[in-house]
Protein backbone atom coordinates (compact mmCIF):
# COMPACT_ATOMS: atom_id res chain seq x y z
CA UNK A 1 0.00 0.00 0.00
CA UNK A 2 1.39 3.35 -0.61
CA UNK A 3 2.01 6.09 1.70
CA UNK A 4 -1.11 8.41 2.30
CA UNK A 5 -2.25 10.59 4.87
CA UNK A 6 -5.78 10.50 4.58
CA UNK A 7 -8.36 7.91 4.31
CA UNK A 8 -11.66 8.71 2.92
CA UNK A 9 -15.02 7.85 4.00
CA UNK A 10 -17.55 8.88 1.45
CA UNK A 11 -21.75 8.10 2.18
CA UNK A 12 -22.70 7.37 -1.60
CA UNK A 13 -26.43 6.63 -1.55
CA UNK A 14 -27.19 10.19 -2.32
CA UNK A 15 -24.17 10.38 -4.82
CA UNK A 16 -24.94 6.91 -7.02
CA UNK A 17 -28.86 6.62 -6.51
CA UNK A 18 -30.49 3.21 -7.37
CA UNK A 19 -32.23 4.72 -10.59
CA UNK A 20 -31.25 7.67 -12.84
CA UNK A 21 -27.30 8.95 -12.92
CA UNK A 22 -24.96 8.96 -10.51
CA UNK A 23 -23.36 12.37 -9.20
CA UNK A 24 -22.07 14.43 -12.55
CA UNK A 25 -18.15 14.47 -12.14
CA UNK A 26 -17.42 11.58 -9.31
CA UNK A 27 -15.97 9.33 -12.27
CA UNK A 28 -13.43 11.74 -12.86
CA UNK A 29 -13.17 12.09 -8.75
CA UNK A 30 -12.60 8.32 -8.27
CA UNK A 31 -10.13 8.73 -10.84
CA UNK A 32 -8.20 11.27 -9.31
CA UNK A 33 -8.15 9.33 -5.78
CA UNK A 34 -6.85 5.89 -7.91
CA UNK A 35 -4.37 7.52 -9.58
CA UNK A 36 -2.95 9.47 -5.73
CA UNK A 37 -3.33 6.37 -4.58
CA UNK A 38 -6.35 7.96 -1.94
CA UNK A 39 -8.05 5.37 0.41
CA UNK A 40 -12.19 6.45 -0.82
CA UNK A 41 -14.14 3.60 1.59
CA UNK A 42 -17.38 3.97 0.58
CA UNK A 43 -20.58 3.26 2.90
CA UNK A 44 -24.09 2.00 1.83
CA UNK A 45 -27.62 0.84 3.21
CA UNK A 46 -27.63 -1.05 0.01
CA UNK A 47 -26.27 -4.99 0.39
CA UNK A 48 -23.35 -6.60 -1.49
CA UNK A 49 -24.85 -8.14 -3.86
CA UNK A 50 -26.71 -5.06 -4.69
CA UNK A 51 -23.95 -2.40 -4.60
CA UNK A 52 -22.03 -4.56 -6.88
CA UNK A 53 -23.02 -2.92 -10.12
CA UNK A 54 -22.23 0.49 -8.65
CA UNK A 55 -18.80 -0.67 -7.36
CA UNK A 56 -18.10 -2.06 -11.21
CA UNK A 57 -19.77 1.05 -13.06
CA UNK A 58 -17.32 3.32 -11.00
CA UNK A 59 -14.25 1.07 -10.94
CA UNK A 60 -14.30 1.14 -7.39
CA UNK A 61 -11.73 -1.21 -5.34
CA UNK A 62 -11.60 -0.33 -1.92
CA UNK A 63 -13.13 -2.04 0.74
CA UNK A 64 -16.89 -0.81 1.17
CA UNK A 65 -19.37 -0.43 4.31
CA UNK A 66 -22.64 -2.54 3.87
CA UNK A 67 -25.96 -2.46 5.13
CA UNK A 68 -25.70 0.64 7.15
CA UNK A 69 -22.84 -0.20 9.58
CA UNK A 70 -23.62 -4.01 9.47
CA UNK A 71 -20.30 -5.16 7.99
CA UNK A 72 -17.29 -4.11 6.67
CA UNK A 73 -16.20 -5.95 2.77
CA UNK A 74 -12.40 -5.95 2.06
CA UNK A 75 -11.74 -6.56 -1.65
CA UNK A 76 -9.70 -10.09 -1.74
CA UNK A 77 -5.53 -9.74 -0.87
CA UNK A 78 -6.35 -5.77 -0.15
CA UNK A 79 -4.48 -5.98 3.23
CA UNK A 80 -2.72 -9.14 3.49
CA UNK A 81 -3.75 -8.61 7.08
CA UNK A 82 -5.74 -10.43 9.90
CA UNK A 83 -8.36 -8.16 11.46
CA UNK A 84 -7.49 -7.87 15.35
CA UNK A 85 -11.64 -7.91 17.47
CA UNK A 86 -12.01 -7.74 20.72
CA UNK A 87 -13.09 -11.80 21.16
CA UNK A 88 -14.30 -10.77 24.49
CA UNK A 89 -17.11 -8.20 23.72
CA UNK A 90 -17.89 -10.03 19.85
CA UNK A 91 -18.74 -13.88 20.05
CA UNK A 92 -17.70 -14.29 16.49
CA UNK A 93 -15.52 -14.73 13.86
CA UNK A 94 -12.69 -12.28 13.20
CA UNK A 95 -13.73 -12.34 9.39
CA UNK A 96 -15.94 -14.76 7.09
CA UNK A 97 -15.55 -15.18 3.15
CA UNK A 98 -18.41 -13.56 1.47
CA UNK A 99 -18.40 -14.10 -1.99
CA UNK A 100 -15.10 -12.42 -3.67
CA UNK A 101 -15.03 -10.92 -0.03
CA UNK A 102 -12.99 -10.94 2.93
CA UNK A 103 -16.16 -9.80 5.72
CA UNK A 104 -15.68 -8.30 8.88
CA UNK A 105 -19.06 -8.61 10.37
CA UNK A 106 -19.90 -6.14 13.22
CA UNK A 107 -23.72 -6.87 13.34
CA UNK A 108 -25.09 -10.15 13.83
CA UNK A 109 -25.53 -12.30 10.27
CA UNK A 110 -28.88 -13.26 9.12
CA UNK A 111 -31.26 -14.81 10.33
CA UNK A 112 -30.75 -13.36 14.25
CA UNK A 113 -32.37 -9.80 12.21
CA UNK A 114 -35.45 -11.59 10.55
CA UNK A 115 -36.32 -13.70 14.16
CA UNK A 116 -36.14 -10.89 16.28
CA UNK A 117 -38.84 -8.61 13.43
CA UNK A 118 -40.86 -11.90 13.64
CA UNK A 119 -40.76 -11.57 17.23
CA UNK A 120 -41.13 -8.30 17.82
CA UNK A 121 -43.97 -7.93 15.69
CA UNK A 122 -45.90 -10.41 17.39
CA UNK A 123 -45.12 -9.07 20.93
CA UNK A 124 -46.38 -5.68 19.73
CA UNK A 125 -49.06 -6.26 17.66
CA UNK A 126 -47.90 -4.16 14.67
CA UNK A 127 -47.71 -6.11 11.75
CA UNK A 128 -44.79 -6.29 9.72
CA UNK A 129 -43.70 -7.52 5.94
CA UNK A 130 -40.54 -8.35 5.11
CA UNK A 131 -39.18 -7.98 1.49
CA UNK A 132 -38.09 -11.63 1.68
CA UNK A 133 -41.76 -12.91 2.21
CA UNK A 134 -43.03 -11.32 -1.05
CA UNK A 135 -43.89 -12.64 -4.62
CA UNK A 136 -41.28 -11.29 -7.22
CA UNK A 137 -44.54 -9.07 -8.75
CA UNK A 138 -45.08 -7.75 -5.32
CA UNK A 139 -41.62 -7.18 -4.60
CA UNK A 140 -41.10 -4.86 -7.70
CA UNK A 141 -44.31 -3.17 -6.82
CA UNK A 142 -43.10 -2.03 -3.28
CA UNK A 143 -39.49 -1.37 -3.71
CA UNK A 144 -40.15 0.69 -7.68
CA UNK A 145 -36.80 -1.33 -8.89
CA UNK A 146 -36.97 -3.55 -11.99
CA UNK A 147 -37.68 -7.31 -11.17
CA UNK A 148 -33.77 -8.17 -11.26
CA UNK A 149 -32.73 -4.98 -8.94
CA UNK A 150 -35.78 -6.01 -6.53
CA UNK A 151 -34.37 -9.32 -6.40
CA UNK A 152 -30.68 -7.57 -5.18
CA UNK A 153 -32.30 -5.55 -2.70
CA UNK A 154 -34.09 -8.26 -0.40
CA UNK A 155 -31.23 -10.50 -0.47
CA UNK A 156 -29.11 -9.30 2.85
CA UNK A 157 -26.63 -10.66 4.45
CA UNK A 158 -27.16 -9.03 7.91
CA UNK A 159 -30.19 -7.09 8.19
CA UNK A 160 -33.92 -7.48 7.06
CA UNK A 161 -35.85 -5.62 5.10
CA UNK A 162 -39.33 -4.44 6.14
CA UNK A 163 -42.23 -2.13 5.84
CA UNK A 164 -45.08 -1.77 8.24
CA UNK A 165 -48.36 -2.84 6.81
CA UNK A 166 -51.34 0.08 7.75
CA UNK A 167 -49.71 0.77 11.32
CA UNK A 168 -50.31 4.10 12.91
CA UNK A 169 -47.50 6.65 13.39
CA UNK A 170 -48.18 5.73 17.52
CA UNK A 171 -47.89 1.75 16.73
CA UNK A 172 -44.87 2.72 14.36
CA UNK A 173 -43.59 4.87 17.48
CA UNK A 174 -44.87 1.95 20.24
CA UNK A 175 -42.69 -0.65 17.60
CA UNK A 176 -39.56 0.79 17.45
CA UNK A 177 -39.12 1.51 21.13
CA UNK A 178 -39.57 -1.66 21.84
CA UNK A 179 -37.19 -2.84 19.10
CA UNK A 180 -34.44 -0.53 20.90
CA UNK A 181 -35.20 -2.27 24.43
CA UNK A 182 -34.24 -5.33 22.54
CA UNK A 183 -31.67 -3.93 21.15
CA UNK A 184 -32.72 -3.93 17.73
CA UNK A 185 -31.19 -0.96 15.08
CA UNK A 186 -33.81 0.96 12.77
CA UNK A 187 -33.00 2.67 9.41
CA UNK A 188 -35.61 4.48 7.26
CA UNK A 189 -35.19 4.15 3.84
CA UNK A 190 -38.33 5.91 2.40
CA UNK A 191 -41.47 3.60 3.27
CA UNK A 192 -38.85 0.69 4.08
CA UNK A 193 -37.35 0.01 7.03
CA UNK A 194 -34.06 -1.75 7.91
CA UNK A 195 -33.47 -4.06 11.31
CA UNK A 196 -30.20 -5.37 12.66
CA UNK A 197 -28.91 -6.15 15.46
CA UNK A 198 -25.09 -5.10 16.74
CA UNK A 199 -25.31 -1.97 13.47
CA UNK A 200 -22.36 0.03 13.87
CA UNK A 201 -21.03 2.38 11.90
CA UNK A 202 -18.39 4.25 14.13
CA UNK A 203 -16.77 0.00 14.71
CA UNK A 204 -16.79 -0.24 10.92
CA UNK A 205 -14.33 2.88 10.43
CA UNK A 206 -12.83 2.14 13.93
CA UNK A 207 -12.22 -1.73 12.51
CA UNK A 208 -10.88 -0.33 9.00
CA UNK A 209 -8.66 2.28 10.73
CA UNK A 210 -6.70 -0.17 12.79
CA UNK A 211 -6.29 -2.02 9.38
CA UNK A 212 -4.73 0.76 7.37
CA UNK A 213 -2.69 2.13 10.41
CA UNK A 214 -1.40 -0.99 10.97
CA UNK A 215 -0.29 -1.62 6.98
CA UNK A 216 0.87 2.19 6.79
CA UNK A 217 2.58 2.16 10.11
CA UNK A 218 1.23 5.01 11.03
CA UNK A 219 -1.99 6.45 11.91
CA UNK A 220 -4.02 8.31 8.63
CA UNK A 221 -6.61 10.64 9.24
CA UNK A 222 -9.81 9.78 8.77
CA UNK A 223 -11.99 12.38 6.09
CA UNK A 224 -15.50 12.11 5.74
CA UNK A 225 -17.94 13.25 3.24
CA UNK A 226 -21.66 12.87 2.66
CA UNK A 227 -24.76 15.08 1.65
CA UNK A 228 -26.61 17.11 4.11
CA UNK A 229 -28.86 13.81 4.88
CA UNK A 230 -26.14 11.32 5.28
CA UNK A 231 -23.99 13.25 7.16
CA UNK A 232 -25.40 12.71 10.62
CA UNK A 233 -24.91 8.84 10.13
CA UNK A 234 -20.85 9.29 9.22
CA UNK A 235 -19.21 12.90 10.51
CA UNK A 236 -19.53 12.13 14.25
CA UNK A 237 -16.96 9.16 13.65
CA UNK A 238 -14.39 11.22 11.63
CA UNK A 239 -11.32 13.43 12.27
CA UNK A 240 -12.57 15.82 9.65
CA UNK A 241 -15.47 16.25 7.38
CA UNK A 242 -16.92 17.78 4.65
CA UNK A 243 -20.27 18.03 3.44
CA UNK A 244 -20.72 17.49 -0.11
CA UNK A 245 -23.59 19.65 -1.13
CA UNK A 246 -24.21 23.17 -1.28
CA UNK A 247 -26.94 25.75 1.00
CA UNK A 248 -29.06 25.36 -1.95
CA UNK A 249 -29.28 21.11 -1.61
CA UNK A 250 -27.15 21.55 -5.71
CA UNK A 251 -24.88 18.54 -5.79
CA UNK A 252 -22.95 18.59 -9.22
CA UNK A 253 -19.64 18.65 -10.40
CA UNK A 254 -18.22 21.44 -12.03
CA UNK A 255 -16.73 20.46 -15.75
CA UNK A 256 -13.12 20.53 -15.73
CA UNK A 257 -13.14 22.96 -19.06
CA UNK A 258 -14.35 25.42 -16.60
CA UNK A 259 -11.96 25.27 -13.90
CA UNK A 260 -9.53 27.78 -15.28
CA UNK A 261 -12.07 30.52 -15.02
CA UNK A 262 -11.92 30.24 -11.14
CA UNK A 263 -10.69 33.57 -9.73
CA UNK A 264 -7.25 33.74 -7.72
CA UNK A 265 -8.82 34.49 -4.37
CA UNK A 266 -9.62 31.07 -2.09
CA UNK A 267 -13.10 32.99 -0.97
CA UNK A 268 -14.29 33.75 -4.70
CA UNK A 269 -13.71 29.78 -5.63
CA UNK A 270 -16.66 27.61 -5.07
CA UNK A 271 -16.35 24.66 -2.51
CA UNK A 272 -15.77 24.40 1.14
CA UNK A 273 -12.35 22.48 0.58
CA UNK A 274 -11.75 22.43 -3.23
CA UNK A 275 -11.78 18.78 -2.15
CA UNK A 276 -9.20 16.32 -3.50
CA UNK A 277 -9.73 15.90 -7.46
CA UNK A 278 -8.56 16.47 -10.99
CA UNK A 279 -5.48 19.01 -10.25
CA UNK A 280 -4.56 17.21 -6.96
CA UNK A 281 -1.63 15.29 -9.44
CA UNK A 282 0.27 18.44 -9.23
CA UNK A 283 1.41 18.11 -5.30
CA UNK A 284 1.93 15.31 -3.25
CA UNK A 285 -0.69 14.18 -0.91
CA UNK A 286 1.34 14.81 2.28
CA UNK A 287 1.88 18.50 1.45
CA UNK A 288 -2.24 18.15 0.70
CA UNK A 289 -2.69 16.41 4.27
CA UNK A 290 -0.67 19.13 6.44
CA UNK A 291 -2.20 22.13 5.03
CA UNK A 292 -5.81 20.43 5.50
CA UNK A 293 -5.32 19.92 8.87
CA UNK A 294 -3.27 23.29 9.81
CA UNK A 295 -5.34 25.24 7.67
CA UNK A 296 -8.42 24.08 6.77
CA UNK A 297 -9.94 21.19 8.48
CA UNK A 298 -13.37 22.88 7.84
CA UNK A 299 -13.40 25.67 5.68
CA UNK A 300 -16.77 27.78 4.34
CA UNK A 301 -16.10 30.35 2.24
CA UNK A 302 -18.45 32.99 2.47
CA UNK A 303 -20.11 32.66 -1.45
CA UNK A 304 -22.94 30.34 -2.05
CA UNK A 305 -21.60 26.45 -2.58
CA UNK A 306 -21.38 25.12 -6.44
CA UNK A 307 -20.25 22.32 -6.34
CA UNK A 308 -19.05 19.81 -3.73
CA UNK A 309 -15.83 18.43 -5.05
CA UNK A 310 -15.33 21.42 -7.31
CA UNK A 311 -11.22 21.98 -7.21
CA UNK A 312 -10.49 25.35 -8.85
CA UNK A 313 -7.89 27.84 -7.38
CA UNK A 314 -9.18 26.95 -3.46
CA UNK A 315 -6.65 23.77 -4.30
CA UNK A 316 -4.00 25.25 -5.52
CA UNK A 317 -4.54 27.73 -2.68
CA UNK A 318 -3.71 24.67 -0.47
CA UNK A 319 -0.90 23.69 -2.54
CA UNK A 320 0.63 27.29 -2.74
CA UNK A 321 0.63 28.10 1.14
CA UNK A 322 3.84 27.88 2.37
């Protein structure tokens, strides 16, 4: 692995959405990171088997968070290391093969998820449906995906899929305070609902930053980066962070034809960080690293947002100082 002094965390459910285009410009982003040789972990509600065509569209090849904080997926030979847990506090295995995957499971595997809904549901009186228990014609018709996508979605390797069938907003309330007492984790996704049990997405990074500290040899500084409605789930377990959209909600990329237009002044270039991208080639990443953290571990300039991972003359601003 090569030397680096950042690793990136970057929510991407907002950024590659399950229908329509992904985020105008990240291709060219991922590029950039690949070619610096930039850690970009990126974290999902979707499962594995269903973030797989985003991971292949994008050429991605870093190890990915799954099913909201459920596991961690390490791309076969990435580390050529053996996870270190805690065998007191988690009664499992370090790591299980999933598919081409090396797993690190931090929530309890399937079907612990499913039996506790089941039970739950019963104890409550709130009636559940799980995505699993549908016909392929229903399954389309609740989840708006294509029969093959549907298919993807419902098959989990950690948590279950649900959605509450004609519950009032107190049963909904009454169902998932009980699911907490039983220590059960809720995500909304929309009408559907997500349930594990042991969800954690602070131990995912925690689990994947003893990893690359312990193949770097030193500790790298955790980045992340997410939308305005991903960010609560990610930025309270990073060093630094950066929210990739704009006060207006815009998320877009800014064509790189464009970029030489940017005034000279950091505060008349568009984006918080003129985060790391197309001209990032021209300095090394450790020069990158130390200003970000002297200088601008959260910067807002004071004109409107345009882009989120626009670079423009706020980089080379970095680059320049000192």
């Amino acid at each position: 692995m090569r030397q680096t002094s950042n690793v990136l965390y970057i929510a991407v459910d907002s950024l590659i959405p399950l229908r329509g285009n992904s985020l105008h410009g990240l291709d060219e982003f991922t590029a950039t990171l690949d070619h610096e040789a930039i850690p970009a972990v990126w974290l999902t509600s979707r499962s594995r088997l269903q973030f797989d065509d985003a991971r292949r569209k994008h050429g991605h090849t870093q190890p990915f968070i799954a099913e909201d904080g459920c596991a961690v997926y390490l791309p076969e030979g990435y580390f050529h290391l053996t996870p270190v847990s805690d065998a007191s506090r988690i009664k499992k295995a370090a790591t299980v093969r999933l598919g081409r995957f090396t797993c690190i499971p931090i929530a309890e595997a399937l079907p612990a998820a499913a039996d506790a809904l089941q039970s739950l549901s019963q104890d409550v009186g709130v009636p559940v449906v799980t995505l699993r228990s549908l016909s392929p014609r229903e399954l389309a018709q609740n989840t708006g995906l294509p029969q093959r996508e549907a298919e993807l979605a419902r098959q989990r390797d950690f948590d279950e899929i649900f959605f509450f069938a004609g519950a009032s907003d107190e049963e909904v309330a009454k169902f998932l305070a009980e699911g907490h007492n039983r220590n059960l984790q809720f995500r909304q996704h929309g009408v559907l609902w997500s349930a594990a049990i042991g969800a954690s997405v602070q131990r995912c990074i925690r689990e994947l930053s003893k990893l690359y500290d312990r193949a770097l040899r030193y500790h790298a500084h955790t980045l992340g980066i997410a939308t305005s409605d991903m960010a609560a789930g990610l930025f309270p377990y990073c060093e630094t962070h950066h929210r990739a959209d704009g006060p207006q909600g815009r998320r877009r990329f800014p064509r790189p034809d464009r970029q030489a237009s940017c005034p000279a002044s950091p505060t008349a270039c568009p984006g918080p960080l003129g985060m790391l991208a197309l001209r990032c080639r021209r300095k090394k990443l450790e020069a990158w690293g130390k200003m970000l953290r002297k200088s601008a571990s959260i910067y807002t300039p004071p004109t409107p947002i345009e882009s989120p991972f626009s670079l423009g003359c706020y980089t080379n601003h970095l680059f320049s100082v000192g």
